[in-house]
N, C-alpha and C. Protein backbone atom coordinates (compact mmCIF):
# COMPACT_ATOMS: atom_id res chain seq x y z
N UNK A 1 0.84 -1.17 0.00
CA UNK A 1 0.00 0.00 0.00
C UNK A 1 0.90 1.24 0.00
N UNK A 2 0.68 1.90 -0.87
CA UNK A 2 1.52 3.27 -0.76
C UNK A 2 0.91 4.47 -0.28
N UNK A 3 1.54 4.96 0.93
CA UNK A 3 0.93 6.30 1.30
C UNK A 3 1.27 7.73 1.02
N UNK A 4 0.20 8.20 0.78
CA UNK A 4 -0.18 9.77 0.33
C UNK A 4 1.35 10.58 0.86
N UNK A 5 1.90 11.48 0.04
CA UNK A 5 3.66 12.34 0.53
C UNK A 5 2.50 13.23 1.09
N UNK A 6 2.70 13.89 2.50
CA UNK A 6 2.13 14.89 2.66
C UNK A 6 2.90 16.40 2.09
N UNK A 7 2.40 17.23 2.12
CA UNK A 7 2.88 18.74 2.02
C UNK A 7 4.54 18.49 2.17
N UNK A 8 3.85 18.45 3.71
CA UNK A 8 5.21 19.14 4.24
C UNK A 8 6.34 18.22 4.38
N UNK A 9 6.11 17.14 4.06
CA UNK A 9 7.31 16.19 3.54
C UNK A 9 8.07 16.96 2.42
N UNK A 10 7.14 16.78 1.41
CA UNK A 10 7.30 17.06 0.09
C UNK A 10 8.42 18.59 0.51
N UNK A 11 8.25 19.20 0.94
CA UNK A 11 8.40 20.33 1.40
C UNK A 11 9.57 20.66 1.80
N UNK A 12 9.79 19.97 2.94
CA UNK A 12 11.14 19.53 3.40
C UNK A 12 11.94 18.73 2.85
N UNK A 13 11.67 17.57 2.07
CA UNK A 13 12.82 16.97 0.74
C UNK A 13 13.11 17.88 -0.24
N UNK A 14 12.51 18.75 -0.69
CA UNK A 14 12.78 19.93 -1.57
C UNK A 14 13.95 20.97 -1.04
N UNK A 15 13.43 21.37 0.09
CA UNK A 15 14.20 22.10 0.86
C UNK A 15 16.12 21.79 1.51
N UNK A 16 15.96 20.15 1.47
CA UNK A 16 16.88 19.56 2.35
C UNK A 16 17.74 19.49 0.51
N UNK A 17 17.37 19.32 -0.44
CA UNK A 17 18.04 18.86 -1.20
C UNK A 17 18.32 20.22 -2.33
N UNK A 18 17.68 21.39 -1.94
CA UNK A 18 17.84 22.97 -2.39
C UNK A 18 19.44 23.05 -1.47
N UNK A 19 19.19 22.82 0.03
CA UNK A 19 20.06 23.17 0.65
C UNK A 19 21.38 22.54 0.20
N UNK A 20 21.57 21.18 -0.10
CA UNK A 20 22.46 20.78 0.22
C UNK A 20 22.88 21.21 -1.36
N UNK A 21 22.57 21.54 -2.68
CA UNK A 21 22.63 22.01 -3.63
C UNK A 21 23.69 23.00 -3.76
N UNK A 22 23.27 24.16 -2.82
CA UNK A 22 23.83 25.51 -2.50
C UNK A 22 25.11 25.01 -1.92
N UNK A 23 25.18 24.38 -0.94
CA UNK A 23 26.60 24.32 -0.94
C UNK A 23 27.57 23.63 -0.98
N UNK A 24 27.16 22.52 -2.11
CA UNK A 24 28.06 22.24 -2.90
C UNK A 24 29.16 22.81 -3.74
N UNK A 25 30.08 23.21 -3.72
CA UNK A 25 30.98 24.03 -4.31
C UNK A 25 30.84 23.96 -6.09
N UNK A 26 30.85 24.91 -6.86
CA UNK A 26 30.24 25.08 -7.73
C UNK A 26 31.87 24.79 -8.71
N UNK A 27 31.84 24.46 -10.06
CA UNK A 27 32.20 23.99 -10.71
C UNK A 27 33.15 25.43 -11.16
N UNK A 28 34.26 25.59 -11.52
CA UNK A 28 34.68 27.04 -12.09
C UNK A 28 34.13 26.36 -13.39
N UNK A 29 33.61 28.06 -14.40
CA UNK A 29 33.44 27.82 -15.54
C UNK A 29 34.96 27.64 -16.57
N UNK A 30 34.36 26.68 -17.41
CA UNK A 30 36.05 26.28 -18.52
C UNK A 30 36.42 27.57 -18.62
N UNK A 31 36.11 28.55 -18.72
CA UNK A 31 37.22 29.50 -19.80
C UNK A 31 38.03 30.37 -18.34
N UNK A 32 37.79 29.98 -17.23
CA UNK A 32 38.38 30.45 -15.96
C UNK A 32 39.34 29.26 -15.78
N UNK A 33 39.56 27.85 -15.88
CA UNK A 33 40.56 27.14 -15.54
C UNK A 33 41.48 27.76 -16.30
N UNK A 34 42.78 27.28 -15.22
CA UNK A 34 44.02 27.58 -15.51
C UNK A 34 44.63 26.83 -16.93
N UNK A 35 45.56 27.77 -17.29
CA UNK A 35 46.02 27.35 -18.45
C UNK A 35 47.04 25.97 -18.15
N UNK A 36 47.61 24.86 -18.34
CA UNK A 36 48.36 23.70 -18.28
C UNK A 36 50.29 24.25 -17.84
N UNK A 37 50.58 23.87 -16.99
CA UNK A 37 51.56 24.53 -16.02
C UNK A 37 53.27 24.21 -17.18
N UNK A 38 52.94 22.92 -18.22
CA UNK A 38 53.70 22.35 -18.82
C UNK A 38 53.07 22.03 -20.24
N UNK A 39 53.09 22.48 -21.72
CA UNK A 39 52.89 22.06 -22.46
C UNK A 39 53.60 20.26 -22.78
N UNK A 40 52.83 19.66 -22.96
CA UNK A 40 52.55 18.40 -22.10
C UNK A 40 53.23 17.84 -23.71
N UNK A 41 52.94 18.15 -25.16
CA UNK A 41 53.71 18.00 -26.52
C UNK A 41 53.90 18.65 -26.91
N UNK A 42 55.62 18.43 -26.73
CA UNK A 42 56.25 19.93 -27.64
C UNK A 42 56.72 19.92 -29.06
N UNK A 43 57.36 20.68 -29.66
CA UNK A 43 57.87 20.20 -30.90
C UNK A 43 58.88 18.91 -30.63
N UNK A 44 59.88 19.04 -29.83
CA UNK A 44 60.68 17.94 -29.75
C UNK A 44 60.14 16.84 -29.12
N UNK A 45 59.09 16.33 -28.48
CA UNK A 45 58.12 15.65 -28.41
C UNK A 45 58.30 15.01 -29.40
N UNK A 46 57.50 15.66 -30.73
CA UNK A 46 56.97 15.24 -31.76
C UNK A 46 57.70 14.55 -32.66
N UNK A 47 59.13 15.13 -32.49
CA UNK A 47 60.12 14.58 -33.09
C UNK A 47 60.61 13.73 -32.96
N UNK A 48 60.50 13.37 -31.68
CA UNK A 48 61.24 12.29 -31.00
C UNK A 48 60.15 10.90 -31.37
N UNK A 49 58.42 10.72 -30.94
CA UNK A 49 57.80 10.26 -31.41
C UNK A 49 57.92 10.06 -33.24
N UNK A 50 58.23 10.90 -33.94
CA UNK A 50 58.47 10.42 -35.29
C UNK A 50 59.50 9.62 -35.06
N UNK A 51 60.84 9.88 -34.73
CA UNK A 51 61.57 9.11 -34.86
C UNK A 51 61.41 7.67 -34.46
N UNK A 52 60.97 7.45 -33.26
CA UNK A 52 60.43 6.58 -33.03
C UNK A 52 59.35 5.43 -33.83
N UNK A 53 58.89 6.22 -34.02
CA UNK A 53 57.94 5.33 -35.18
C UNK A 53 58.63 5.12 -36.56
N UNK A 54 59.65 5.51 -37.16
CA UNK A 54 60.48 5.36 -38.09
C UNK A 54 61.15 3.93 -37.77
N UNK A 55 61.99 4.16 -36.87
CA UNK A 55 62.94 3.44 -36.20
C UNK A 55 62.09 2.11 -36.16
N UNK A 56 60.54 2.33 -35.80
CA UNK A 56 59.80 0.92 -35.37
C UNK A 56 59.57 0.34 -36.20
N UNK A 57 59.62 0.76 -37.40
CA UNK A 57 59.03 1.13 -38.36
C UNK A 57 59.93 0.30 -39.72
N UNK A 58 60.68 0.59 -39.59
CA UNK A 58 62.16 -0.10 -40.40
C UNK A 58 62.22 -1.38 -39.57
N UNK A 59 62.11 -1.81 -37.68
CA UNK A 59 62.38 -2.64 -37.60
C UNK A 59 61.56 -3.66 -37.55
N UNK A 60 59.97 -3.44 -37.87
CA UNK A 60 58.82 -4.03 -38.48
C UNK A 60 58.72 -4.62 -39.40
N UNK A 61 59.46 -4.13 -40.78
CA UNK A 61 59.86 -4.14 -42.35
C UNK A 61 61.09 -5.48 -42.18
N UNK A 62 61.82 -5.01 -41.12
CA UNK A 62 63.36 -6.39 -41.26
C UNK A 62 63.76 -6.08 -42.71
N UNK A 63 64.52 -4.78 -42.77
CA UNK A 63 65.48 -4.99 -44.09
C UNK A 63 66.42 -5.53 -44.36
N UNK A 64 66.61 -5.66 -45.52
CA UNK A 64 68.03 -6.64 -45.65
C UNK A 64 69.36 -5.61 -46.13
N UNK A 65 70.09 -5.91 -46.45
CA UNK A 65 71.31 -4.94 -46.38
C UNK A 65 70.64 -4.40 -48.11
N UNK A 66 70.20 -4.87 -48.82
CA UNK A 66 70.13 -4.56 -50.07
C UNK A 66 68.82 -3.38 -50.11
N UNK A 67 67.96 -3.82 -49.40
CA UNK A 67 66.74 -3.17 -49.18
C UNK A 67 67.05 -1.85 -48.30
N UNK A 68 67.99 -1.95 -47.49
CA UNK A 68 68.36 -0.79 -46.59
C UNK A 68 68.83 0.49 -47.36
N UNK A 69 69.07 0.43 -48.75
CA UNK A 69 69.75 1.02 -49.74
C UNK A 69 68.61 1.87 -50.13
N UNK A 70 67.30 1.64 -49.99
CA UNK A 70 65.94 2.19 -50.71
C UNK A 70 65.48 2.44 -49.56
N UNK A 71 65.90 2.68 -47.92
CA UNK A 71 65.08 3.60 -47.03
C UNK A 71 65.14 5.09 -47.00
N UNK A 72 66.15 5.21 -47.14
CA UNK A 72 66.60 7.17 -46.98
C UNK A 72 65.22 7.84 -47.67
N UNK A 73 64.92 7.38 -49.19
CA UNK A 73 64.56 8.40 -49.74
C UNK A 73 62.51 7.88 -48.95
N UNK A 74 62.74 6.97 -48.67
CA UNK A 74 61.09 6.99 -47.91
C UNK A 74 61.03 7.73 -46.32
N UNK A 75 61.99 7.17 -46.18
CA UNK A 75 62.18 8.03 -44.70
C UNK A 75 62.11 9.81 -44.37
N UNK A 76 62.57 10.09 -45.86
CA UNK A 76 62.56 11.70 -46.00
C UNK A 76 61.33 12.23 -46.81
N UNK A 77 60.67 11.27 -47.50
CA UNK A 77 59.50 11.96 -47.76
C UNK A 77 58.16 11.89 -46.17
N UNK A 78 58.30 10.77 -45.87
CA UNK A 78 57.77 10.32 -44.47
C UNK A 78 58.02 11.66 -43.24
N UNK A 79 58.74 11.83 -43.19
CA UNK A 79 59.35 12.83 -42.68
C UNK A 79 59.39 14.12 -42.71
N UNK A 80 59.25 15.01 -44.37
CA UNK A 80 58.29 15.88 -44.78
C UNK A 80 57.25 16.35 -44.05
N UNK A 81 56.52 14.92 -44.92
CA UNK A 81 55.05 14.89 -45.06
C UNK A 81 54.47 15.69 -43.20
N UNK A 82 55.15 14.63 -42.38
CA UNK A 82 54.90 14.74 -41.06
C UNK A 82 55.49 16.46 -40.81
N UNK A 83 56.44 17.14 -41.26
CA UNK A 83 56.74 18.27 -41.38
C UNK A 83 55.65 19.37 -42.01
N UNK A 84 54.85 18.85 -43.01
CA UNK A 84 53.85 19.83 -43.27
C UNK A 84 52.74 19.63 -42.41
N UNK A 85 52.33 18.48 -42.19
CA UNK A 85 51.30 18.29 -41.12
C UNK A 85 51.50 19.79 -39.87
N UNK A 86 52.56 19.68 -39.57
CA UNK A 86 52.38 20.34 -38.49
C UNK A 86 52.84 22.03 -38.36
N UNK A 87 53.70 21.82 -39.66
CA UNK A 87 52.99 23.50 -40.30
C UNK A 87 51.59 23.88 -41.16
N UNK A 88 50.83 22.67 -41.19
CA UNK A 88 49.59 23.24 -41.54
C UNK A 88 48.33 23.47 -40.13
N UNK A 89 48.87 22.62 -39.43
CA UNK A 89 48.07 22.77 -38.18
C UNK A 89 48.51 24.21 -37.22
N UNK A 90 49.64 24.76 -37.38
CA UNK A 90 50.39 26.23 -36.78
C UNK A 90 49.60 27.10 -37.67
N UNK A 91 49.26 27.02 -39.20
CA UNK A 91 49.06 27.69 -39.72
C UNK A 91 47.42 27.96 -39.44
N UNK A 92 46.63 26.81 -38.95
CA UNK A 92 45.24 26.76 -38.88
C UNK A 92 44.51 27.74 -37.27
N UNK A 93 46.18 28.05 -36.86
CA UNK A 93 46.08 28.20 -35.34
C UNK A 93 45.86 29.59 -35.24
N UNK A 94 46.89 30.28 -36.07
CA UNK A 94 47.33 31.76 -36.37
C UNK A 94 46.17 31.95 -37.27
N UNK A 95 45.08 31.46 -38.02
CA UNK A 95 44.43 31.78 -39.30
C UNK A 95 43.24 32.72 -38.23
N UNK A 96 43.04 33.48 -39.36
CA UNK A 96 41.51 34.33 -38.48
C UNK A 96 40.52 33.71 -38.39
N UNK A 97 39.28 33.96 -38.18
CA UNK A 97 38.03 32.81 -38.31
C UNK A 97 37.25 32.88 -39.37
N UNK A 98 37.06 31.22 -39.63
CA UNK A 98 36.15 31.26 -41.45
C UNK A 98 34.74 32.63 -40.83
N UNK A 99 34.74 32.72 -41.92
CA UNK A 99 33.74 34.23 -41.96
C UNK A 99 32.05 32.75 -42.24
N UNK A 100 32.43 32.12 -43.13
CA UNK A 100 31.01 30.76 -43.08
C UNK A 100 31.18 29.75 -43.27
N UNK A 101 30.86 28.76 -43.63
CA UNK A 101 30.59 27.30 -44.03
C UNK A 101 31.90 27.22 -45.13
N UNK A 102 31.20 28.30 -45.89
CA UNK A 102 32.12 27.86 -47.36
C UNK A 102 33.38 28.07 -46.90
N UNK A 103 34.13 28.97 -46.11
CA UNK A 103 35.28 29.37 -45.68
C UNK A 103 36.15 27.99 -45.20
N UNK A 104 35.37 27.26 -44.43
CA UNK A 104 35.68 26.14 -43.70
C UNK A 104 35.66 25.11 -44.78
N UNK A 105 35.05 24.86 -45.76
CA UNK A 105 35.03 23.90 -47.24
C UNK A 105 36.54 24.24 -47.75
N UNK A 106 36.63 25.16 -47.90
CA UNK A 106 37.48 26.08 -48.52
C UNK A 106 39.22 25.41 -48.11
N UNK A 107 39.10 25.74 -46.93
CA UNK A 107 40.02 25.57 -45.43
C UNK A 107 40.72 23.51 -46.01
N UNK A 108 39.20 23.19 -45.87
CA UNK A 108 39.97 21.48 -45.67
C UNK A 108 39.76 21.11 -47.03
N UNK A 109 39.39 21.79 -48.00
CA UNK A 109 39.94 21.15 -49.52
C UNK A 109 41.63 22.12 -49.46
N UNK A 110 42.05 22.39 -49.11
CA UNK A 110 43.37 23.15 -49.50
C UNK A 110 44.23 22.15 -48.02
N UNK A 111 43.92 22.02 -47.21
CA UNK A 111 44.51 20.99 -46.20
C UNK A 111 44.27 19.61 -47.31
N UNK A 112 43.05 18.96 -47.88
CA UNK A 112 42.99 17.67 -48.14
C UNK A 112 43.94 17.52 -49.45
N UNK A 113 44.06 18.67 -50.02
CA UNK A 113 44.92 18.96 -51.26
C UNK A 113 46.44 18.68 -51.30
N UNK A 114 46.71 19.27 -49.83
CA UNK A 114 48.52 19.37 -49.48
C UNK A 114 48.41 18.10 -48.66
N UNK A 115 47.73 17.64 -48.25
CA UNK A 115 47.72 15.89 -47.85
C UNK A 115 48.35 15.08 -48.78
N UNK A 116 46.99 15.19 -50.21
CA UNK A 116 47.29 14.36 -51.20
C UNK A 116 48.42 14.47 -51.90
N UNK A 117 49.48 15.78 -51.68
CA UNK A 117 50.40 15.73 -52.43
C UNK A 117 51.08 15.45 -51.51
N UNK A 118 51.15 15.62 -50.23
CA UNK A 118 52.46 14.90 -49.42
C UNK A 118 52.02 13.03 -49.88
N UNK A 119 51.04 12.56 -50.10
CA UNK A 119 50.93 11.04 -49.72
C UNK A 119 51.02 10.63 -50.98
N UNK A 120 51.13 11.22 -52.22
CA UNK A 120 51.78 11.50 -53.65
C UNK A 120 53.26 11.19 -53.07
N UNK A 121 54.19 12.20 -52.69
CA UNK A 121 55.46 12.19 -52.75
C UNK A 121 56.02 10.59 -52.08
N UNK A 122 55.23 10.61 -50.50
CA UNK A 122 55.41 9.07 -49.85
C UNK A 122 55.30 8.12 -51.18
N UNK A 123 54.47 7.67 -51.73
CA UNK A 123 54.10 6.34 -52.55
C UNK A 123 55.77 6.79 -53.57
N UNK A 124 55.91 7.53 -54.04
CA UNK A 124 56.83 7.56 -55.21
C UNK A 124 57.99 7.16 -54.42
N UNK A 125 58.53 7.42 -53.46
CA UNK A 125 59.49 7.53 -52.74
C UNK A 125 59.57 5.84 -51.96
N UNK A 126 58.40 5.64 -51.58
CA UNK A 126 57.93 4.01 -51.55
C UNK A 126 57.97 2.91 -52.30
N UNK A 127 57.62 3.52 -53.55
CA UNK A 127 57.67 2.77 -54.62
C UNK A 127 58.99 1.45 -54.97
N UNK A 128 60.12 2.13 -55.05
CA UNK A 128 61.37 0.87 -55.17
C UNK A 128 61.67 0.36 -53.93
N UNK A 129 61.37 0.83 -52.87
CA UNK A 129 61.50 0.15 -51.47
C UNK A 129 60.39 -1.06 -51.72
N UNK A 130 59.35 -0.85 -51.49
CA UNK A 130 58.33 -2.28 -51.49
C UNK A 130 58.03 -2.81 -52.94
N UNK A 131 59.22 -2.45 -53.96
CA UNK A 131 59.12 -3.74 -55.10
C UNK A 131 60.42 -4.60 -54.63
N UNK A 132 61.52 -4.02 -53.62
CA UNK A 132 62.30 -5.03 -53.35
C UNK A 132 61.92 -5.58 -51.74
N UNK A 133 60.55 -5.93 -51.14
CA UNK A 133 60.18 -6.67 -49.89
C UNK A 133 59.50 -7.79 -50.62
N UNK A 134 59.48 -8.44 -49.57
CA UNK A 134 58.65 -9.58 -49.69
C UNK A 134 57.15 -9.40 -48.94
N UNK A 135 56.98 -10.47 -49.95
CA UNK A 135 55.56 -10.11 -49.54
C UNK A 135 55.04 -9.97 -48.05
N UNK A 136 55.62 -10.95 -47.03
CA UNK A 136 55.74 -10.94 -46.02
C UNK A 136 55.93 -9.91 -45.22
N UNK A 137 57.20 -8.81 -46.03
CA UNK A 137 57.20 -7.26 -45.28
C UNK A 137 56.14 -6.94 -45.85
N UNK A 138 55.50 -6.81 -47.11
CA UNK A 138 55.11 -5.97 -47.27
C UNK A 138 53.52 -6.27 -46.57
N UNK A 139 53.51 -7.43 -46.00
CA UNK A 139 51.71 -7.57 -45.02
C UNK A 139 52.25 -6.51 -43.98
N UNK A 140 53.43 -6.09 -43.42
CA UNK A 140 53.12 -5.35 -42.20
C UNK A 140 53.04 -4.15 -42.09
N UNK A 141 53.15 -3.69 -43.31
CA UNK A 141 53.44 -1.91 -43.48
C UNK A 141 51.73 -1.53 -42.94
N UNK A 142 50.86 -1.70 -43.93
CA UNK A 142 49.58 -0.98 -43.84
C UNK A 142 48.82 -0.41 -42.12
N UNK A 143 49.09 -1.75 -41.32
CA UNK A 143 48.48 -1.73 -39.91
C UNK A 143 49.57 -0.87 -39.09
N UNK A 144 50.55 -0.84 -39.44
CA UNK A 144 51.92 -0.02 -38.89
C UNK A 144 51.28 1.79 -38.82
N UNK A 145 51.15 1.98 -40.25
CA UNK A 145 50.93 3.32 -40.65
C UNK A 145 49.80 3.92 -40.31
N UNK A 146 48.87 2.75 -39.82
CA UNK A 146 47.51 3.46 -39.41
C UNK A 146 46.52 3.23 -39.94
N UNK A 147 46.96 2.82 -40.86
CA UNK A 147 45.93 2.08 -42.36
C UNK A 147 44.68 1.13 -41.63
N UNK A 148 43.58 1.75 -42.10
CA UNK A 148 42.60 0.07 -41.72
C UNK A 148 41.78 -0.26 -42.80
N UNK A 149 41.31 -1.60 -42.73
CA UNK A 149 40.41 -1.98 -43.90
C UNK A 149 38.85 -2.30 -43.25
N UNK A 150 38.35 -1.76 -44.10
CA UNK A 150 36.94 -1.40 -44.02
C UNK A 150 35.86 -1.59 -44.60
N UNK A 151 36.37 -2.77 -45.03
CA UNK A 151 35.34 -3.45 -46.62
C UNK A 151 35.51 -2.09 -47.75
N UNK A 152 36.43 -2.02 -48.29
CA UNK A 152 36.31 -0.69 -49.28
C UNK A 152 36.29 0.46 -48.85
N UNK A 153 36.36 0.98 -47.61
CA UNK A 153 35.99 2.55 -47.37
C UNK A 153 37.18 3.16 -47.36
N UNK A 154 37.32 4.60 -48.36
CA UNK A 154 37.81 5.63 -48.26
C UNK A 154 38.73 5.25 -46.82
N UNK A 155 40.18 5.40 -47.01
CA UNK A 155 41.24 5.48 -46.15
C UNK A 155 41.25 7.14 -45.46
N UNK A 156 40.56 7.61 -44.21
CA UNK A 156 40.68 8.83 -44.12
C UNK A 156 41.90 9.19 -43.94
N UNK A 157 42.93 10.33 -44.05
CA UNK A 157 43.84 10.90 -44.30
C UNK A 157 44.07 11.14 -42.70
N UNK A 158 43.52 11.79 -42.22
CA UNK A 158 43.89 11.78 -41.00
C UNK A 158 44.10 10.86 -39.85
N UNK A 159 43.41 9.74 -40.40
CA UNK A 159 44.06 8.51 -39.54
C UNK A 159 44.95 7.99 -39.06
N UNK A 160 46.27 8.49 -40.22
CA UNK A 160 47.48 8.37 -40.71
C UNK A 160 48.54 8.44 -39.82
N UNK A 161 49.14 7.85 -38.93
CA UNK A 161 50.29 9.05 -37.76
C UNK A 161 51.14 9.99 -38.72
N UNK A 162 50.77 9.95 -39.56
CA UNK A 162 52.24 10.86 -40.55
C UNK A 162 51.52 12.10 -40.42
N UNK A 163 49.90 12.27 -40.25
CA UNK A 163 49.30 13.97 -40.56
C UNK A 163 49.01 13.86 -38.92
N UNK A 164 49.20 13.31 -38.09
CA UNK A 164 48.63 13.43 -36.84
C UNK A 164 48.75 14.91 -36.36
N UNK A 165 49.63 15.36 -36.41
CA UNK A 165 49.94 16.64 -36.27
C UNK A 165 48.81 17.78 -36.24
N UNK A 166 47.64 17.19 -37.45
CA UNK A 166 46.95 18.21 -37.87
C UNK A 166 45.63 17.99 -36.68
N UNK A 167 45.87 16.56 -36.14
CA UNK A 167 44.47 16.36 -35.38
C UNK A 167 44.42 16.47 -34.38
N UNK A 168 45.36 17.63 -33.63
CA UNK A 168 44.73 18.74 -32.59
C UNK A 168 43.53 19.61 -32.82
């Protein structure tokens, strides 16, 4: 059997839970927190993480002394590429604000543009390196780089660790 809340129940749970509301210490609003005491990734951060993933990267591949002959020039377009990434993201930082929609269309066809030509330069530069792997290296590159398969779907560009840069 359930009995009737009187008034002044009702009244006083309202009250008890107004109260305890109030002084709860209130949340500072975001744009009042403090700014981060340590930029937490710096450029040399970033560098160091590329290198790293290079380094992992080659020792993923297992080259052979003959094949080691065709890394330089992938390593330096790789390397670039990751170099414009993150002067296009400085550049997106300093930019004024799209004025509309189209501004912002505008914005990531000229980013998706200098993508496609950095990931242009990678493949060419790739190219005589993975006609001398085996097939065997060449299963491990794709999952390395970031690559996923998706029954057919469009490889997004930013997935990539080479543009990561841009996906702050």
């Amino acid at each position: 059997m359930i009995r009737p809340i009187s008034l002044a129940t009702l009244a006083t749970v309202l009250a008890l839970s107004t109260a305890a509301h109030a002084q709860a210490p209130a949340a500072p609003p975001a744009a009042e927190a403090p700014p981060p005491l340590v930029d937490l990734y710096s450029d040399e951060d970033a560098q160091a993480a590329l290198d790293a993933r290079l380094l992992a990267l080659k020792t993923v591949i297992r080259l052979t002394p003959e094949q080691e002959k065709l890394w330089a020039p992938l390593e330096a377009a790789l390397r670039q590429a990751s170099k414009d990434a993150g002067e296009r993201a400085a550049a997106r930082v300093k930019a004024t604000a799209a004025g509309n929609f189209l501004d912002v269309l505008e914005r990531l066809a000229d980013a998706e543009a200098s993508r496609a030509q950095d990931l242009k330069t990678i493949v060419a530069a790739a190219r005589p390196l993975v006609a001398a792997l085996s097939v065997e290296q060449q299963r491990r590159i794709p999952a390395f780089l970031g690559m996923t398969d998706q029954a057919g779907q469009p490889q997004p560009t930013l997935e990539l660790w080479i543009f990561e840069a841009e996906q702050e």
